[in-house]
C-alpha atoms as a PDB file:
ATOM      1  CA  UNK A   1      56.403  41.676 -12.029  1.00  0.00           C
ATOM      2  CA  UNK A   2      56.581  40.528  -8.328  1.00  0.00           C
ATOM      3  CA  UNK A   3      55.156  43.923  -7.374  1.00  0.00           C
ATOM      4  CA  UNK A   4      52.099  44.115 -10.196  1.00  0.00           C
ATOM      5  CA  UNK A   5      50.985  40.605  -8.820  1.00  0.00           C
ATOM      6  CA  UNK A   6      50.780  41.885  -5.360  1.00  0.00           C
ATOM      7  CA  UNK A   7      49.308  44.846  -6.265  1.00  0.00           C
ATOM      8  CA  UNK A   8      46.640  42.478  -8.437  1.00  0.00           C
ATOM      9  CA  UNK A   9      46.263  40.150  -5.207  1.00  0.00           C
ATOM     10  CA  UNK A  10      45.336  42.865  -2.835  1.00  0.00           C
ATOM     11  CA  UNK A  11      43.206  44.497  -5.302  1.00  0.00           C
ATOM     12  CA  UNK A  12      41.018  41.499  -5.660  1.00  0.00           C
ATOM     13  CA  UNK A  13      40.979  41.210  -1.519  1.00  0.00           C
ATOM     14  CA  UNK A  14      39.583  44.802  -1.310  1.00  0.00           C
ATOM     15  CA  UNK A  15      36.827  43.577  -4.113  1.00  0.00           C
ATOM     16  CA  UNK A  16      36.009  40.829  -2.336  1.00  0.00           C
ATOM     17  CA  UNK A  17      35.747  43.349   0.749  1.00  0.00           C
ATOM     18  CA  UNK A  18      33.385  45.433  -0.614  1.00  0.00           C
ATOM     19  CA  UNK A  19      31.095  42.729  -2.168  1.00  0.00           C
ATOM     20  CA  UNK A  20      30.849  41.067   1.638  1.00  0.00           C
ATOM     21  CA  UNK A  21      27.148  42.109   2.945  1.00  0.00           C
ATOM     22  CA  UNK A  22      27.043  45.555   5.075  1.00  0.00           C
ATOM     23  CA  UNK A  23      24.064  43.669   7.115  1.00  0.00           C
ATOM     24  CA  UNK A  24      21.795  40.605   7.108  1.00  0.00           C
ATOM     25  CA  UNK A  25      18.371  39.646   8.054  1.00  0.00           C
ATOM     26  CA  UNK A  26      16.768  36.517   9.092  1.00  0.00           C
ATOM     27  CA  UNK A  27      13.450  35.758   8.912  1.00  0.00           C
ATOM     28  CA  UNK A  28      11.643  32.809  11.194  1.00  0.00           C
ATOM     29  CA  UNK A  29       9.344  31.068   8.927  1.00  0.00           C
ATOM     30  CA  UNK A  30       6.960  28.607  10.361  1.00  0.00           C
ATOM     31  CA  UNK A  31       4.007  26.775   9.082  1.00  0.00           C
ATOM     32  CA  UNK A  32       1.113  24.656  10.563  1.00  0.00           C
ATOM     33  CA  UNK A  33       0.032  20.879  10.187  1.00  0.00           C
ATOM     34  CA  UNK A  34      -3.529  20.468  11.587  1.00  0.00           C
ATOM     35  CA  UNK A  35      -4.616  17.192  13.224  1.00  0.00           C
ATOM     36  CA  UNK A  36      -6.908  15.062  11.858  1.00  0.00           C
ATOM     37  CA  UNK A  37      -9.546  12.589  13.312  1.00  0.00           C
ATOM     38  CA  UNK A  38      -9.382   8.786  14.785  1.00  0.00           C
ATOM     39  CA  UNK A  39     -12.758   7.143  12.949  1.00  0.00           C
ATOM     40  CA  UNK A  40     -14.180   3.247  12.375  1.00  0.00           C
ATOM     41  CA  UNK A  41     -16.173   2.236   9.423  1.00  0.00           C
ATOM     42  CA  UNK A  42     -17.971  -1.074   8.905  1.00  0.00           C
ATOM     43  CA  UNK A  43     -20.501  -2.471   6.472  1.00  0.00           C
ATOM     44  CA  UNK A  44     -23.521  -0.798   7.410  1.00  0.00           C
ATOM     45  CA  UNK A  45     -25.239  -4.363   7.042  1.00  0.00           C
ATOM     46  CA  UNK A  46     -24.285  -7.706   7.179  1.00  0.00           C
ATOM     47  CA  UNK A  47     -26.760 -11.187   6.597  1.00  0.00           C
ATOM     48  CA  UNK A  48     -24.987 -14.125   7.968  1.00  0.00           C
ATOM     49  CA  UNK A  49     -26.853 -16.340   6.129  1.00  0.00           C
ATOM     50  CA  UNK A  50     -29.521 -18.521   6.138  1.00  0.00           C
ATOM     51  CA  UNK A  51     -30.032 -22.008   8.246  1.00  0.00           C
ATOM     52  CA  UNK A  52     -32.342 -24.954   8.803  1.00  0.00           C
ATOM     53  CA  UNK A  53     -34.447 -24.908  11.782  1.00  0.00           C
ATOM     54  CA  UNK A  54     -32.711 -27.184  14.493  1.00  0.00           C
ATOM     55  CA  UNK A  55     -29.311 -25.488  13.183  1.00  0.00           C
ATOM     56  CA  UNK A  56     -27.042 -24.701  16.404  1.00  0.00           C
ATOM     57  CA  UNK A  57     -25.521 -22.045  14.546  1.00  0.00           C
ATOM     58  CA  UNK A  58     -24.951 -19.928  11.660  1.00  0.00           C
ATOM     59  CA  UNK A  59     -21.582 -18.301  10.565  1.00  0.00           C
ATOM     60  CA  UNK A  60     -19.693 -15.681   8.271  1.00  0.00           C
ATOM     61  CA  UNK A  61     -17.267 -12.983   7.677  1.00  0.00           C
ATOM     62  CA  UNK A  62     -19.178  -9.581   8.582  1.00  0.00           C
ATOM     63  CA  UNK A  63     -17.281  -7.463   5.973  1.00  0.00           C
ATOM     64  CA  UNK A  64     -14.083  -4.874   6.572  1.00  0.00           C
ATOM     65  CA  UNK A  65     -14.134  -2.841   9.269  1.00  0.00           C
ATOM     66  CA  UNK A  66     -11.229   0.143   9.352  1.00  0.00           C
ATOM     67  CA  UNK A  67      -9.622   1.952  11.971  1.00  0.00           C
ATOM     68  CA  UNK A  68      -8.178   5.366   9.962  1.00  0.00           C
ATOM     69  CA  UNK A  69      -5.554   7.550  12.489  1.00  0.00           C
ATOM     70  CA  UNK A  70      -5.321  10.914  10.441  1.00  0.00           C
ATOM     71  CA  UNK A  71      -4.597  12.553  14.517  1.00  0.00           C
ATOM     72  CA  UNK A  72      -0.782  12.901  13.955  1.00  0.00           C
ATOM     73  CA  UNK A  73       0.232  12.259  17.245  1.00  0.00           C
ATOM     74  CA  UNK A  74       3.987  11.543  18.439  1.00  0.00           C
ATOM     75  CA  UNK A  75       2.703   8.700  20.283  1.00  0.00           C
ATOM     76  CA  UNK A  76      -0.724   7.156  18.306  1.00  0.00           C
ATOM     77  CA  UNK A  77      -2.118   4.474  20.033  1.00  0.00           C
ATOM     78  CA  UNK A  78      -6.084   3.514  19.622  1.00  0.00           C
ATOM     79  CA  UNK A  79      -8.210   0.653  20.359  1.00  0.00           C
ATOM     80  CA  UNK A  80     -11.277  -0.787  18.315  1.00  0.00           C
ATOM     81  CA  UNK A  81     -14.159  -2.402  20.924  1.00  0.00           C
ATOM     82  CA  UNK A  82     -16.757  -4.219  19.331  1.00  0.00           C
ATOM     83  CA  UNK A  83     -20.289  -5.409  21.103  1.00  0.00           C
ATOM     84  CA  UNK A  84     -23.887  -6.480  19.984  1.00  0.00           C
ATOM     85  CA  UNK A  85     -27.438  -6.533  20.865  1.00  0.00           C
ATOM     86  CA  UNK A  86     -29.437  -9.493  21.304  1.00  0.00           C
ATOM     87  CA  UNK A  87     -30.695 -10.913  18.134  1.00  0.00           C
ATOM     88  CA  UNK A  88     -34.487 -11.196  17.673  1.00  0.00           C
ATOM     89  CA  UNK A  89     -37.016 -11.745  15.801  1.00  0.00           C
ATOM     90  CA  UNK A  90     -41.356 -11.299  15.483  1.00  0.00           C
ATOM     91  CA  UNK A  91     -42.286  -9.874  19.007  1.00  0.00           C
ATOM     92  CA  UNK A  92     -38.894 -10.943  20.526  1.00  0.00           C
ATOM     93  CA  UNK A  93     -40.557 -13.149  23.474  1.00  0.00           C
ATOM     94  CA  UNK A  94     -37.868 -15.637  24.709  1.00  0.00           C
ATOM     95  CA  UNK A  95     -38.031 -18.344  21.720  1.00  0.00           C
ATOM     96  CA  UNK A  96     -37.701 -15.285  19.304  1.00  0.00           C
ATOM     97  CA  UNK A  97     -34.434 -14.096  20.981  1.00  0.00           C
ATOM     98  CA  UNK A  98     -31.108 -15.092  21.044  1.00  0.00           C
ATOM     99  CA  UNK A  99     -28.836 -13.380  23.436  1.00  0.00           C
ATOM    100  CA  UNK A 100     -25.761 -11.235  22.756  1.00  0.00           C
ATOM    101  CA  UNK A 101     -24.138 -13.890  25.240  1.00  0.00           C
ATOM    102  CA  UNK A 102     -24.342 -16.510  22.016  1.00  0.00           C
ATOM    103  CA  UNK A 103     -22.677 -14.232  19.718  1.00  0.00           C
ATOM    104  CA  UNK A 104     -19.011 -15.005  18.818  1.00  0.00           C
ATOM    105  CA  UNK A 105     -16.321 -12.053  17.368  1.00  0.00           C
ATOM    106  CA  UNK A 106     -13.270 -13.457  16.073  1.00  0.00           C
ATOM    107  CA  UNK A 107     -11.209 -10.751  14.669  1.00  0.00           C
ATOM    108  CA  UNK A 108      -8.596 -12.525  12.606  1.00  0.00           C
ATOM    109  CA  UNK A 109      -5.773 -11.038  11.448  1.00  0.00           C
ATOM    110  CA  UNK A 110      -5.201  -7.511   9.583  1.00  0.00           C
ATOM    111  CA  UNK A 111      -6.469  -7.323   6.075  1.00  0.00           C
ATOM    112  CA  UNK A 112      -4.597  -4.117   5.125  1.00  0.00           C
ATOM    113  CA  UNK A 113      -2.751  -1.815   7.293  1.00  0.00           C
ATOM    114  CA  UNK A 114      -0.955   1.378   6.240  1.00  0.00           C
ATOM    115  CA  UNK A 115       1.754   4.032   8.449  1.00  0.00           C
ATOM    116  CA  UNK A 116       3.786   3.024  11.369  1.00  0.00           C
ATOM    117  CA  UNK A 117       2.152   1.081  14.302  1.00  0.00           C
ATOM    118  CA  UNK A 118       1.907  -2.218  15.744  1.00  0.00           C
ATOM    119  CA  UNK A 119      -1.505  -3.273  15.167  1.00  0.00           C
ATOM    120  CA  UNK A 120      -2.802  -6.595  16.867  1.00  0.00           C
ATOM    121  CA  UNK A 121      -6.108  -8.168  16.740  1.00  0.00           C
ATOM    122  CA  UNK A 122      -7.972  -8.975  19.904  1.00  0.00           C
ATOM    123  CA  UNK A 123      -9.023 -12.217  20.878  1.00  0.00           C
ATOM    124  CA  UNK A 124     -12.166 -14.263  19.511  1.00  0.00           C
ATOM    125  CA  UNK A 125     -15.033 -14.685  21.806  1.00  0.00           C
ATOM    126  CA  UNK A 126     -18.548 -13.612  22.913  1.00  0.00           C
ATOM    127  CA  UNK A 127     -19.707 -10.791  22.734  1.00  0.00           C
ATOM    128  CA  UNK A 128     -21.900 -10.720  25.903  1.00  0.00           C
ATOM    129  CA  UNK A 129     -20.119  -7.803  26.676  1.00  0.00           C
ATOM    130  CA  UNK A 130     -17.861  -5.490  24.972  1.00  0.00           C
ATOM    131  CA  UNK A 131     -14.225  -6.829  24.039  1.00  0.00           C
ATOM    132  CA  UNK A 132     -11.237  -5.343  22.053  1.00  0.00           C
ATOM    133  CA  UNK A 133     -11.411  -5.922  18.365  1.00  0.00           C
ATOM    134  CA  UNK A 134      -8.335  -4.398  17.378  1.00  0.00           C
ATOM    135  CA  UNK A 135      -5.228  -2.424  18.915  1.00  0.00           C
ATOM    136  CA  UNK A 136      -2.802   0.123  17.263  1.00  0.00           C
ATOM    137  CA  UNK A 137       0.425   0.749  19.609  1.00  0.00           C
ATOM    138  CA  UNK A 138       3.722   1.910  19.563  1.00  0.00           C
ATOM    139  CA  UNK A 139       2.361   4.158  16.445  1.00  0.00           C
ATOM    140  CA  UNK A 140       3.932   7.234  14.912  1.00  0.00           C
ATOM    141  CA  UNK A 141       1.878   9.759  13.359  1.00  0.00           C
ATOM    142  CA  UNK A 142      -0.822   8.278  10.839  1.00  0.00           C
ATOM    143  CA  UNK A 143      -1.915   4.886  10.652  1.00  0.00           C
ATOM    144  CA  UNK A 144      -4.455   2.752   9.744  1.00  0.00           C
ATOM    145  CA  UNK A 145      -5.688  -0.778   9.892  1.00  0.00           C
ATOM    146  CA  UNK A 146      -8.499  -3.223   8.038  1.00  0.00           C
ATOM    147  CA  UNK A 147      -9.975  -6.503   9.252  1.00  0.00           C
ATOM    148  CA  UNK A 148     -12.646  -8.827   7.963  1.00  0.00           C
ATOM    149  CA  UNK A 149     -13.943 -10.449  10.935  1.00  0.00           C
ATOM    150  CA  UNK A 150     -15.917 -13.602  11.547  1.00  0.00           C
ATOM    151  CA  UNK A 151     -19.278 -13.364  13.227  1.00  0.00           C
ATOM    152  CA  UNK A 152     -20.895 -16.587  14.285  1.00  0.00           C
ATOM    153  CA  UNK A 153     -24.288 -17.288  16.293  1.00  0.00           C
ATOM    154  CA  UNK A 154     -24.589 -20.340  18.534  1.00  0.00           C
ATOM    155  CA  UNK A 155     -28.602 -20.954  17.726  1.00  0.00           C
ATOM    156  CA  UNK A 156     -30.362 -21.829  21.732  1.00  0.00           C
ATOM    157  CA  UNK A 157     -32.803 -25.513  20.349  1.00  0.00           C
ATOM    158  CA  UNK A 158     -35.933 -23.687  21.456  1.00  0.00           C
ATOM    159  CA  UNK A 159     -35.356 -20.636  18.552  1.00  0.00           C
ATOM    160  CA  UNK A 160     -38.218 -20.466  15.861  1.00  0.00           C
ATOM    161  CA  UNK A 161     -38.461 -19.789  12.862  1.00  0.00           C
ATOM    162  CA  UNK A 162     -37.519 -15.930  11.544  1.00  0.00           C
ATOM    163  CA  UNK A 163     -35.315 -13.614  10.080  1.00  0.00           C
ATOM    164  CA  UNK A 164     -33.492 -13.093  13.182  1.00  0.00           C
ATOM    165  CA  UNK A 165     -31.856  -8.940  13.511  1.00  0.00           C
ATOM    166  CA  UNK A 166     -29.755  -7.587  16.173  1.00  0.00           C
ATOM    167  CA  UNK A 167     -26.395  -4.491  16.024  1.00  0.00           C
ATOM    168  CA  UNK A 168     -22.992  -4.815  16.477  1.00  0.00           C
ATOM    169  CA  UNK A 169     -21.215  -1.905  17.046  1.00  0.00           C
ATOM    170  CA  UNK A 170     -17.827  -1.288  16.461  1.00  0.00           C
ATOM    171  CA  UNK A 171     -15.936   2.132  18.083  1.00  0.00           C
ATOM    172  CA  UNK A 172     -12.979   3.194  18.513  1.00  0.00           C
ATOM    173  CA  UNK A 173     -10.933   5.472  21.136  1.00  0.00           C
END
């Protein structure tokens, strides 16, 4: 009986011999992700609303503006600069204008944000010339951010009268 088990053990070894593979083969598979794009959307208008004459200024929210990162980068950083024109009005002589240096930008905080990134708003003040509006760092791959910020208009005594119409711009890089 000893012997027939033996037999019976070495048996199934030499089946399991002959079922091994004779040969393999490997085959490196790869496959693509594309990169995207870094874009900014805001409201395409905005009316601040409407004051008395001898007002010294006029203020409101401007509507969302969102940074989308669809780039896919390792290391996704971006920041959002926001500016304006001078605001004017009729033929735009001096009493019909209001400079871009009386136009305030506060930012406020994030309304939505989406992926992994610090995102930080920049700090509130004129818009004479360009200023950060919003910063993505230490980001991973795709991100995104939303803000609603708060535009107001510091009105110079000698303004007149008029529907008062000027661009801010918001990019992003």
């Amino acid at each position: 009986m000893r012997k027939s088990l033996l037999a019976l053990a070495a048996g199934a070894g030499l089946v399991v011999a002959i079922a091994s593979p004779v040969s393999a083969a490997d085959t490196i598979t790869t496959f693509t992700i594309t990169a995207g794009a870094l874009t900014i959307t805001a409201p395409p208008t905005a009316n601040l609303g409407t004051v008395a004459s001898g007002a010294t200024s006029v203020s409101a929210q401007l509507g969302t503006v969102t940074v989308t990162d669809t780039r896919g980068l390792l290391v996704a950083t971006w920041t959002a600069t926001v500016s304006s024109t001078a605001f004017t009005t009729g033929g735009g002589t001096p009493a019909e204008t209001i400079a871009n240096t009386a136009v305030n930008y506060s930012p406020g905080t994030a309304t939505a944000t989406s992926g992994l990134a610090t995102f930080t708003p920049g700090t509130a003040g004129t818009l004479g010339t360009p200023r950060t509006a919003f910063t993505a760092t230490l980001g991973v791959s795709n991100n995104s951010a939303s803000w609603n910020p708060t535009v107001s208009v510091a009105i110079p005594a000698a303004a007149v009268a008029g529907t008062y119409t000027g661009t801010i711009t918001h990019s992003v890089a």
